[in-house]
N, C-alpha and C. Protein backbone atom coordinates (compact mmCIF):
# COMPACT_ATOMS: atom_id res chain seq x y z
N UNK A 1 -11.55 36.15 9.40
CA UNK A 1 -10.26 36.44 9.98
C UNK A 1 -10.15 35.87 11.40
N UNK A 2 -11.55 36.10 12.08
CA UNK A 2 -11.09 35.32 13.57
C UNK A 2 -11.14 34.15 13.58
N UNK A 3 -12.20 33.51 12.43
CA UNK A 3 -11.76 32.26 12.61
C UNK A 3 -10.74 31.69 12.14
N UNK A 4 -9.95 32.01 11.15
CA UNK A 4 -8.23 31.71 11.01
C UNK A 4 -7.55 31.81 12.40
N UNK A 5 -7.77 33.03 12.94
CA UNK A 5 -6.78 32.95 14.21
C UNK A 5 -7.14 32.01 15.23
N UNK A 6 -8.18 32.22 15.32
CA UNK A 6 -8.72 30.67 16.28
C UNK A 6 -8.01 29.31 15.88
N UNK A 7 -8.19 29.51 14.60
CA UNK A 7 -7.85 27.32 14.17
C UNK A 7 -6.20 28.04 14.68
N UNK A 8 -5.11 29.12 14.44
CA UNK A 8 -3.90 29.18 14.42
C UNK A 8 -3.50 29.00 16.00
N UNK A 9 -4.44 29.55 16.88
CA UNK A 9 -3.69 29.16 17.96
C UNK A 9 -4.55 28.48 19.02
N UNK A 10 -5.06 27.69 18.29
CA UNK A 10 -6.23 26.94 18.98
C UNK A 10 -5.37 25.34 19.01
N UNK A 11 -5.40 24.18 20.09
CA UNK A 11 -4.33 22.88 20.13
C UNK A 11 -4.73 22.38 18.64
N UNK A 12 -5.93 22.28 17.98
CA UNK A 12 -6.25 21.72 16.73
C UNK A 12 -5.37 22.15 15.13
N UNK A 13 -4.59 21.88 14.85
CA UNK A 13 -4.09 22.06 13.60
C UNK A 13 -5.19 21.70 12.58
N UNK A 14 -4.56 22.29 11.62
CA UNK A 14 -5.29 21.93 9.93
C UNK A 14 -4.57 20.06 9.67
N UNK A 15 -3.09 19.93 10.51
CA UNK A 15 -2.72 18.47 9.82
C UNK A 15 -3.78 17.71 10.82
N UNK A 16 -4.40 17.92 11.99
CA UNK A 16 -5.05 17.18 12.78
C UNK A 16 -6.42 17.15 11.80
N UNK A 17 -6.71 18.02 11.02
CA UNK A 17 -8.37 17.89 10.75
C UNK A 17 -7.65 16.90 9.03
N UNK A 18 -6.71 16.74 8.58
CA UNK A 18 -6.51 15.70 7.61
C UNK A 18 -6.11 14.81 8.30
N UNK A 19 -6.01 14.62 9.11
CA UNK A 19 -5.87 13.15 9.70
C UNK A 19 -6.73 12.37 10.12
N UNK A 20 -7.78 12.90 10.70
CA UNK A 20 -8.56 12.93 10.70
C UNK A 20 -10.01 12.10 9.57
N UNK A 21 -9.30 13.17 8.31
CA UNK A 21 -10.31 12.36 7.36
C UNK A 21 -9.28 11.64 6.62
N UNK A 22 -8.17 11.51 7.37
CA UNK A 22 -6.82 10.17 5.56
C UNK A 22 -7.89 8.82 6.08
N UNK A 23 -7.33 8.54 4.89
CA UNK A 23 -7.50 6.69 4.83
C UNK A 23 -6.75 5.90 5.60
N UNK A 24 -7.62 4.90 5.91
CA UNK A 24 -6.83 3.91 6.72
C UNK A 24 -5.67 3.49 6.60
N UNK A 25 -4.89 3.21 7.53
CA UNK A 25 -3.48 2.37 6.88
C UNK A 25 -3.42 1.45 6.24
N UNK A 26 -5.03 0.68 6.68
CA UNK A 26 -5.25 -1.02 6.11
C UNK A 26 -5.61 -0.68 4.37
N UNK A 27 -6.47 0.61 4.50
CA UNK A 27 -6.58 0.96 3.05
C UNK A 27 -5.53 1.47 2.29
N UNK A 28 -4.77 1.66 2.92
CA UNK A 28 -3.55 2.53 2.08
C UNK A 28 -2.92 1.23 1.76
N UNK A 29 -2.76 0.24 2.72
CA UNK A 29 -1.69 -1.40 2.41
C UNK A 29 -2.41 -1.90 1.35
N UNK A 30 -3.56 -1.59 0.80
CA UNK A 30 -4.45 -2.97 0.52
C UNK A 30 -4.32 -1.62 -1.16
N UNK A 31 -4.76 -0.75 -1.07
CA UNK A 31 -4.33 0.33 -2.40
C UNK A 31 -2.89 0.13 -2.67
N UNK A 32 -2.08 -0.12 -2.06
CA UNK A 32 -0.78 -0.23 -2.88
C UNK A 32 -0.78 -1.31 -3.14
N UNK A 33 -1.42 -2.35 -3.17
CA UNK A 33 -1.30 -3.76 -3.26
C UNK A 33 -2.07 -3.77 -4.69
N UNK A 34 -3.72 -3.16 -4.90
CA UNK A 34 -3.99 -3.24 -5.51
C UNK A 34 -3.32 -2.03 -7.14
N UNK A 35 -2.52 -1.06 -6.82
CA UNK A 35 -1.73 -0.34 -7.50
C UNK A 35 -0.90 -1.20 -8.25
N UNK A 36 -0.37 -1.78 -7.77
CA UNK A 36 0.70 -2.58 -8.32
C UNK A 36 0.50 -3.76 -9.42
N UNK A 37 -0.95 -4.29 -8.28
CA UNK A 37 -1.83 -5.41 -9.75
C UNK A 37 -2.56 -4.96 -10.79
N UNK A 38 -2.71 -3.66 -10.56
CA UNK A 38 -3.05 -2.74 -11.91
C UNK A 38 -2.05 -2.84 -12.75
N UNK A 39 -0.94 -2.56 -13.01
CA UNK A 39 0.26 -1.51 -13.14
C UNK A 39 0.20 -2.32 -14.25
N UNK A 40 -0.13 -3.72 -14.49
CA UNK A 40 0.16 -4.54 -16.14
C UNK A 40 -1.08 -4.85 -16.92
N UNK A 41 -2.05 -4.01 -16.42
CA UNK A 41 -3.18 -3.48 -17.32
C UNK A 41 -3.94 -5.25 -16.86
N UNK A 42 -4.15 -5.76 -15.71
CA UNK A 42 -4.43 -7.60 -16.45
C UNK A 42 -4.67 -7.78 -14.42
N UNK A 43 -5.69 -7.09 -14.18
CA UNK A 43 -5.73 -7.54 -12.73
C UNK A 43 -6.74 -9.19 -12.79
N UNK A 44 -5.50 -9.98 -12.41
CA UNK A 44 -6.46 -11.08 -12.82
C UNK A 44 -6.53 -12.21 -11.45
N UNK A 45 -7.43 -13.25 -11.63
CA UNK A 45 -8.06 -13.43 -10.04
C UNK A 45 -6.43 -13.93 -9.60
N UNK A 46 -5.65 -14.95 -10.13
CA UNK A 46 -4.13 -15.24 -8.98
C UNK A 46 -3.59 -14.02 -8.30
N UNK A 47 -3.74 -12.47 -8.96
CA UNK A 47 -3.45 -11.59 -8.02
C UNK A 47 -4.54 -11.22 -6.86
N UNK A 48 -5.66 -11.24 -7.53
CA UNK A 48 -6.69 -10.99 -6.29
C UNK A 48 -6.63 -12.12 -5.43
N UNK A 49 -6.62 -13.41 -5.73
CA UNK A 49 -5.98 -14.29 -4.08
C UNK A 49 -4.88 -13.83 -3.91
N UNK A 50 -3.68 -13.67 -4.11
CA UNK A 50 -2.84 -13.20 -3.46
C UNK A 50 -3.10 -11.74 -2.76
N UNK A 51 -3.33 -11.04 -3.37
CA UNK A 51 -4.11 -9.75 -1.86
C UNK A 51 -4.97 -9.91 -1.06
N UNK A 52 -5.98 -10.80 -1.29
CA UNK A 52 -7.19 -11.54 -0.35
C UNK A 52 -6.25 -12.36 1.02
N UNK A 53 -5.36 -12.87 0.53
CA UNK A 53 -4.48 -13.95 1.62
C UNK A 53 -3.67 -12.83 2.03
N UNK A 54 -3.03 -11.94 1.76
CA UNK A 54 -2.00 -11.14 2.26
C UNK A 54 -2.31 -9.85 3.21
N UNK A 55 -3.93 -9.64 2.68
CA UNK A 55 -4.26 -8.61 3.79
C UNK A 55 -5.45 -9.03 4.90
N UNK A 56 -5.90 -10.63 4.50
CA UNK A 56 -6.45 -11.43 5.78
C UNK A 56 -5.54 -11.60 6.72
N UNK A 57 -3.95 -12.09 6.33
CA UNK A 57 -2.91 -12.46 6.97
C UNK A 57 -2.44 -11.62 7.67
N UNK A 58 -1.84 -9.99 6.93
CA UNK A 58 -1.57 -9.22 7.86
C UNK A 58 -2.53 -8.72 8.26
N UNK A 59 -3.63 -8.24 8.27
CA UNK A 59 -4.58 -7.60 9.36
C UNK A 59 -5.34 -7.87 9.95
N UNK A 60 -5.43 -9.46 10.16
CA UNK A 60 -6.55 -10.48 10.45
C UNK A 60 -7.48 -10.29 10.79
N UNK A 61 -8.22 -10.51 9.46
CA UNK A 61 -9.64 -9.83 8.93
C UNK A 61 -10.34 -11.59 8.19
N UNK A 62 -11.40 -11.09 8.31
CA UNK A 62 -12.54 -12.38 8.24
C UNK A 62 -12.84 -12.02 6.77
N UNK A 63 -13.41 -13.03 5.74
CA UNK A 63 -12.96 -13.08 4.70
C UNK A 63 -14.34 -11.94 3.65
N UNK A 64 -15.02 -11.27 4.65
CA UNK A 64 -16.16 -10.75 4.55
C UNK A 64 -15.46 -9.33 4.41
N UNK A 65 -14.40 -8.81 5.60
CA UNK A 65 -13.84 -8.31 6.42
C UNK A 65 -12.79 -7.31 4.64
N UNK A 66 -12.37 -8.92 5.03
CA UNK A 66 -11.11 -8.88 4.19
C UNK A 66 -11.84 -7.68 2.38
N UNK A 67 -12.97 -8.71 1.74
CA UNK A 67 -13.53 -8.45 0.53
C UNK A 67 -13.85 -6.61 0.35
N UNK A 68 -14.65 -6.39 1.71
CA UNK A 68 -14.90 -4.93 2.08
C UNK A 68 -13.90 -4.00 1.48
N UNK A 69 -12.05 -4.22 2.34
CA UNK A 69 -11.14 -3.53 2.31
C UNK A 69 -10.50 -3.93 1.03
N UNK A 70 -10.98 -4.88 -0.06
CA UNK A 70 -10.29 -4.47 -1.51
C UNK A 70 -11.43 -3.72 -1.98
N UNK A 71 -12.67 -3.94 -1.63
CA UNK A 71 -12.96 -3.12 -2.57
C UNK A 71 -12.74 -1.31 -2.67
N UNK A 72 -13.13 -1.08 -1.11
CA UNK A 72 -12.73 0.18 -0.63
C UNK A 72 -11.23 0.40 -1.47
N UNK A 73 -10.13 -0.70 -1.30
CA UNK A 73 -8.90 -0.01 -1.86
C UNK A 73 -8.94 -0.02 -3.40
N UNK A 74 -9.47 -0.85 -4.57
CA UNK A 74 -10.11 -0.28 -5.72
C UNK A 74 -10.71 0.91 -6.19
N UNK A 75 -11.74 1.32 -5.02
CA UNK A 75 -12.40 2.48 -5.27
C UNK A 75 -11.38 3.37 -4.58
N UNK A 76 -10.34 3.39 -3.81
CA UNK A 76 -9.60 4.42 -3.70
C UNK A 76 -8.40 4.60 -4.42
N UNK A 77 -7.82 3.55 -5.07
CA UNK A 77 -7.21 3.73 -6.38
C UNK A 77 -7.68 4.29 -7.90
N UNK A 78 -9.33 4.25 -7.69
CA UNK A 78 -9.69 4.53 -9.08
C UNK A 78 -9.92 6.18 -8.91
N UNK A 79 -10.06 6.48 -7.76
CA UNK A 79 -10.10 7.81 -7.12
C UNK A 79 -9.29 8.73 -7.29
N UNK A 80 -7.82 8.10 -6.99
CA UNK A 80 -6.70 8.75 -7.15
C UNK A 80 -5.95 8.71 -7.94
N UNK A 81 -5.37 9.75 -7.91
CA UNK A 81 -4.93 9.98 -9.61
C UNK A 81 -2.98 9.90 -8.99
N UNK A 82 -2.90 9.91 -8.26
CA UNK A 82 -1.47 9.52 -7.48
C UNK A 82 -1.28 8.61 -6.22
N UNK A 83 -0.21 8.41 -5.97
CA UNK A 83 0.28 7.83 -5.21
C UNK A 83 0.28 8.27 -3.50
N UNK A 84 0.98 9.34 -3.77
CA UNK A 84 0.98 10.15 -2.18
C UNK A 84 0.06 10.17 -1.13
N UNK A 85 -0.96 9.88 -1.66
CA UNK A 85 -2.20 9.47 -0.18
C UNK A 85 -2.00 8.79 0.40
N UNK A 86 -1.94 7.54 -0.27
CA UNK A 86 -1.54 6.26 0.23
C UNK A 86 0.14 6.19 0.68
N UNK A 87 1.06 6.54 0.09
CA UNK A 87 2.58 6.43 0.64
C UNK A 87 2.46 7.18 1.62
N UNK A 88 1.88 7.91 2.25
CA UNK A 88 1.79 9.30 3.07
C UNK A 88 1.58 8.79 4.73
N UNK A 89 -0.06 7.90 4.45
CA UNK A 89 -0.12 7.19 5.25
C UNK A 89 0.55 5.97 5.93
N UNK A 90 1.31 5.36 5.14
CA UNK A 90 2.03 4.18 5.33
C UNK A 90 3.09 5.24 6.15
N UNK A 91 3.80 6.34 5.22
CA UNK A 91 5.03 6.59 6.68
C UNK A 91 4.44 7.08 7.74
N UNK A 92 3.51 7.59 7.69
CA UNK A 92 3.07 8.09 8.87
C UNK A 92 2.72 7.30 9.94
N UNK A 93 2.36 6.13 9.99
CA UNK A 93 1.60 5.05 10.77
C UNK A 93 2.46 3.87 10.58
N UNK A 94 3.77 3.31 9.61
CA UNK A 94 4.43 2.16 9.73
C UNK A 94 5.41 2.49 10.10
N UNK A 95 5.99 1.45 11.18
CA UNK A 95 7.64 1.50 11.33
C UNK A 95 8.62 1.13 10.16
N UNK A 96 9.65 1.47 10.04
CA UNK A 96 10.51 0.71 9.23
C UNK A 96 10.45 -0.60 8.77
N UNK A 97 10.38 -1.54 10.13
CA UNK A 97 10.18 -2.71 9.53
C UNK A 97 8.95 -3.16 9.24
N UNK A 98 7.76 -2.75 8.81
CA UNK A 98 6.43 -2.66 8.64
C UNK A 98 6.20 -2.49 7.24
N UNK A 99 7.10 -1.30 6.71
CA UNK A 99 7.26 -0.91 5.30
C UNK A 99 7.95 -2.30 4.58
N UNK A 100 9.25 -2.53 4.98
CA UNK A 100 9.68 -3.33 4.23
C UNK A 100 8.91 -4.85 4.22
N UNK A 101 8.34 -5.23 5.24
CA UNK A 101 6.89 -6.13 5.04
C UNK A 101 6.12 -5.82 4.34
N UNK A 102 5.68 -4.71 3.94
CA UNK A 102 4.93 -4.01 2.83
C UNK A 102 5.35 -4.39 1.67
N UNK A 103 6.74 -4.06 1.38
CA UNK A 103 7.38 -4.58 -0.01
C UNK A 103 6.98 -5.52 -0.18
N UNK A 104 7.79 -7.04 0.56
CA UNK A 104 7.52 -8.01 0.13
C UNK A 104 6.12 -8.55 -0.04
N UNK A 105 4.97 -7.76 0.49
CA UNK A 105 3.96 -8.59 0.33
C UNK A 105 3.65 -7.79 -1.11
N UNK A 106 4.11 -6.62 -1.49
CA UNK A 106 4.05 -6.03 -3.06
C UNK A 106 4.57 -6.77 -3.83
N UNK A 107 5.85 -7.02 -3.93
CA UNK A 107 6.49 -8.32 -4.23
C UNK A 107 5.73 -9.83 -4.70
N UNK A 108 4.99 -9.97 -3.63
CA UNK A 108 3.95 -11.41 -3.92
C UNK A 108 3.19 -10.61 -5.00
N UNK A 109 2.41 -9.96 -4.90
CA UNK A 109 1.84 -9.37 -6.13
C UNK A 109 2.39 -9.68 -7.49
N UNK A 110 3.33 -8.79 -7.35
CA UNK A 110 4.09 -8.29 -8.26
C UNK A 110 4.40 -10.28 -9.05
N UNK A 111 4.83 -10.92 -8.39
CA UNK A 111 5.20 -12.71 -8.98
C UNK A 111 3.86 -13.61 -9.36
N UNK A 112 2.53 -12.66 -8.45
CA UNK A 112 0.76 -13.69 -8.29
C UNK A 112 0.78 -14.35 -10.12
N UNK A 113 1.75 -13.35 -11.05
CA UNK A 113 1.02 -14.58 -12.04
C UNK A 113 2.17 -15.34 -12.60
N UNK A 114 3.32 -15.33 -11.66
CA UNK A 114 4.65 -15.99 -11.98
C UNK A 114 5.88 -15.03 -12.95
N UNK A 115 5.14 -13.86 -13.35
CA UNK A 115 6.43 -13.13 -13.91
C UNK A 115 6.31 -11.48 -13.15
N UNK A 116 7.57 -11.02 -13.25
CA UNK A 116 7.59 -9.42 -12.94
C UNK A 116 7.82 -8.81 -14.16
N UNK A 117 6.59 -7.82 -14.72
CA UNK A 117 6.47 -6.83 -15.46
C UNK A 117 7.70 -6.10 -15.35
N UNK A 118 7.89 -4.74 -15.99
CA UNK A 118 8.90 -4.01 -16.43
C UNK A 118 7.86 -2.86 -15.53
N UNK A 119 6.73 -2.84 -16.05
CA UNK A 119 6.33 -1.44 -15.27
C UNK A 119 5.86 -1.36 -13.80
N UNK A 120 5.96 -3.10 -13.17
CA UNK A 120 5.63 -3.71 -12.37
C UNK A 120 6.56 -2.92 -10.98
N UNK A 121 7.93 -3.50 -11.83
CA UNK A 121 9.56 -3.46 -10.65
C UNK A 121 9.39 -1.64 -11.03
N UNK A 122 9.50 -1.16 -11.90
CA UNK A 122 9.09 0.60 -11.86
C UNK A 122 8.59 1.21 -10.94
N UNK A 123 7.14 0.52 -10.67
CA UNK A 123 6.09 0.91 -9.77
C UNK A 123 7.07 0.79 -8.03
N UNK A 124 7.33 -0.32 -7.83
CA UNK A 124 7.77 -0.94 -6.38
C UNK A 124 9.18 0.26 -6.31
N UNK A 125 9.95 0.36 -7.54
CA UNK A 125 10.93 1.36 -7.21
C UNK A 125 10.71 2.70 -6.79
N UNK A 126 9.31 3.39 -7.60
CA UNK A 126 8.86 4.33 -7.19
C UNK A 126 8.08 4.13 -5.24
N UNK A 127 7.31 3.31 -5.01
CA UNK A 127 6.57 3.17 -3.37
C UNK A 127 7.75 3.08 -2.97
N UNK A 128 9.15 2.24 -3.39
CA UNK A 128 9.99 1.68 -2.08
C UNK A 128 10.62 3.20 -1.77
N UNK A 129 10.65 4.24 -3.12
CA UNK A 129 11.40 5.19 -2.52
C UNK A 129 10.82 6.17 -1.73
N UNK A 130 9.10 6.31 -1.99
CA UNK A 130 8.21 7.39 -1.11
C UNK A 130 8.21 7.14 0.14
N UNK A 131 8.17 5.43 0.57
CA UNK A 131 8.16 4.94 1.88
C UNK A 131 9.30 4.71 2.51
N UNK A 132 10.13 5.47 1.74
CA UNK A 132 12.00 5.07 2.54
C UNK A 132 12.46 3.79 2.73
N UNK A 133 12.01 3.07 1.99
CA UNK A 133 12.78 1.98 1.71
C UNK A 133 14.03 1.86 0.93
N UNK A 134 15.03 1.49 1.38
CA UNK A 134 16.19 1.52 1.07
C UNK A 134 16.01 0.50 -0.40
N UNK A 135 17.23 0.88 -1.31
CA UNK A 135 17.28 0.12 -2.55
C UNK A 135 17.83 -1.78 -2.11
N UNK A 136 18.69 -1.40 -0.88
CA UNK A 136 18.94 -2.71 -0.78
C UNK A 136 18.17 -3.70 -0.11
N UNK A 137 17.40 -3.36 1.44
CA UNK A 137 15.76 -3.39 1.42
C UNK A 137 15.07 -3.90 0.80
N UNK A 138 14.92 -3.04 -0.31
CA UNK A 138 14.00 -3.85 -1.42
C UNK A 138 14.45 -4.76 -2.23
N UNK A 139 15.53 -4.97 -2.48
CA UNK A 139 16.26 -5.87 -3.05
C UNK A 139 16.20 -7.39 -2.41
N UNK A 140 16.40 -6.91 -0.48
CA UNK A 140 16.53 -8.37 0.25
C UNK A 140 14.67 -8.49 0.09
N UNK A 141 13.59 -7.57 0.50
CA UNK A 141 12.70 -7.96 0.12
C UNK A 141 12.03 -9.12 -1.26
N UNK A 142 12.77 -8.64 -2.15
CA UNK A 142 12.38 -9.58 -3.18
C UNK A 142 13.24 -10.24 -3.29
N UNK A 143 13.84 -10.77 -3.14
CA UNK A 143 14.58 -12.12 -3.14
C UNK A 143 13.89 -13.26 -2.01
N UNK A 144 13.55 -12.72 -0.93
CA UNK A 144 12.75 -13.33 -0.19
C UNK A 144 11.42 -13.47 -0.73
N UNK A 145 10.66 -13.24 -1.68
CA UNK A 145 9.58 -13.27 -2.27
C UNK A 145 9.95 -14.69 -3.08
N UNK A 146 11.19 -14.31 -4.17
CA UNK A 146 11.19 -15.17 -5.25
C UNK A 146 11.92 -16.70 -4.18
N UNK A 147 12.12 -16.63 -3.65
CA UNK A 147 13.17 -17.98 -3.16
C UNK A 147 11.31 -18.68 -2.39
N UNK A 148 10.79 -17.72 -1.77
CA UNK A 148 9.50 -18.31 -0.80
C UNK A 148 8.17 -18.73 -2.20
N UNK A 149 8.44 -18.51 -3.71
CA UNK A 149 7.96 -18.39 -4.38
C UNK A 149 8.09 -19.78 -5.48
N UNK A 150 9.64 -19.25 -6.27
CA UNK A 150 9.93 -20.27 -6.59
C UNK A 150 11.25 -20.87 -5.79
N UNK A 151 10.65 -21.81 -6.00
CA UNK A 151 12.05 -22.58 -5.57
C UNK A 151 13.20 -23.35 -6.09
């Protein structure tokens, strides 16, 4: 009992001691990345270069660097049995326009073997809406994917 009242009015919260232990943001970017190249049962290597280039690029990481943080985000996708860890962290730690950079680099995924799945655009509808991404957002997001894609 006193130690409940202690953690209650002590500066330390219970959200400070999960914050504490969440996952990185870089792991949470690099798990939704790899979520998504799951999602058509066929993770195959054109998607793994495309997340290898997309999270060297945004987090400029050395290619040693880079290999570490998929695998970590593999093993924290195979971990989790949902989504919310990872969307959780992204709002918590991205700005607006950070997220919707997020999309589109889901987006590259989502095209790494030249088509978008059905359960693919599902998946991105479900993250774009946990991370408050607007429908139209995601919309200008992927169009900027497919035009930088195909041409």
């Amino acid at each position: 009992m006193l130690d409940r009242l202690t953690v209650l009015f002590s500066n330390k919260s219970q959200h400070d001691h999960e914050d504490a232990d969440s996952i990185s943001m870089q792991t949470a970017a690099a798990a939704l990345l790899v979520e998504v190249a799951l999602m058509d049962e066929n993770f195959d290597q054109s998607e793994r270069d495309v997340i290898s280039k997309l999270v060297q690029n945004r987090f400029n990481l050395s290619k040693d660097e880079c290999d570490d943080l998929i695998a970590k985000a593999e093993e924290a996708v195979i971990e989790s049995a949902q989504l919310y860890g990872f969307t959780r962290e992204v709002n918590d730690r991205y700005t607006p326009e950070q997220r919707i950079e997020l999309m589109e680099m889901l987006w590259e995924v989502v095209y790494a073997d030249g088509k978008a799945h059905d359960f693919e655009t599902g998946l991105l509808r479900r993250i774009g809406g946990l991370i408050y991404v607007s429908d139209r957002d995601r919309a200008i997001a992927r169009q900027k994917v497919v035009s930088r894609l195909m041409p």
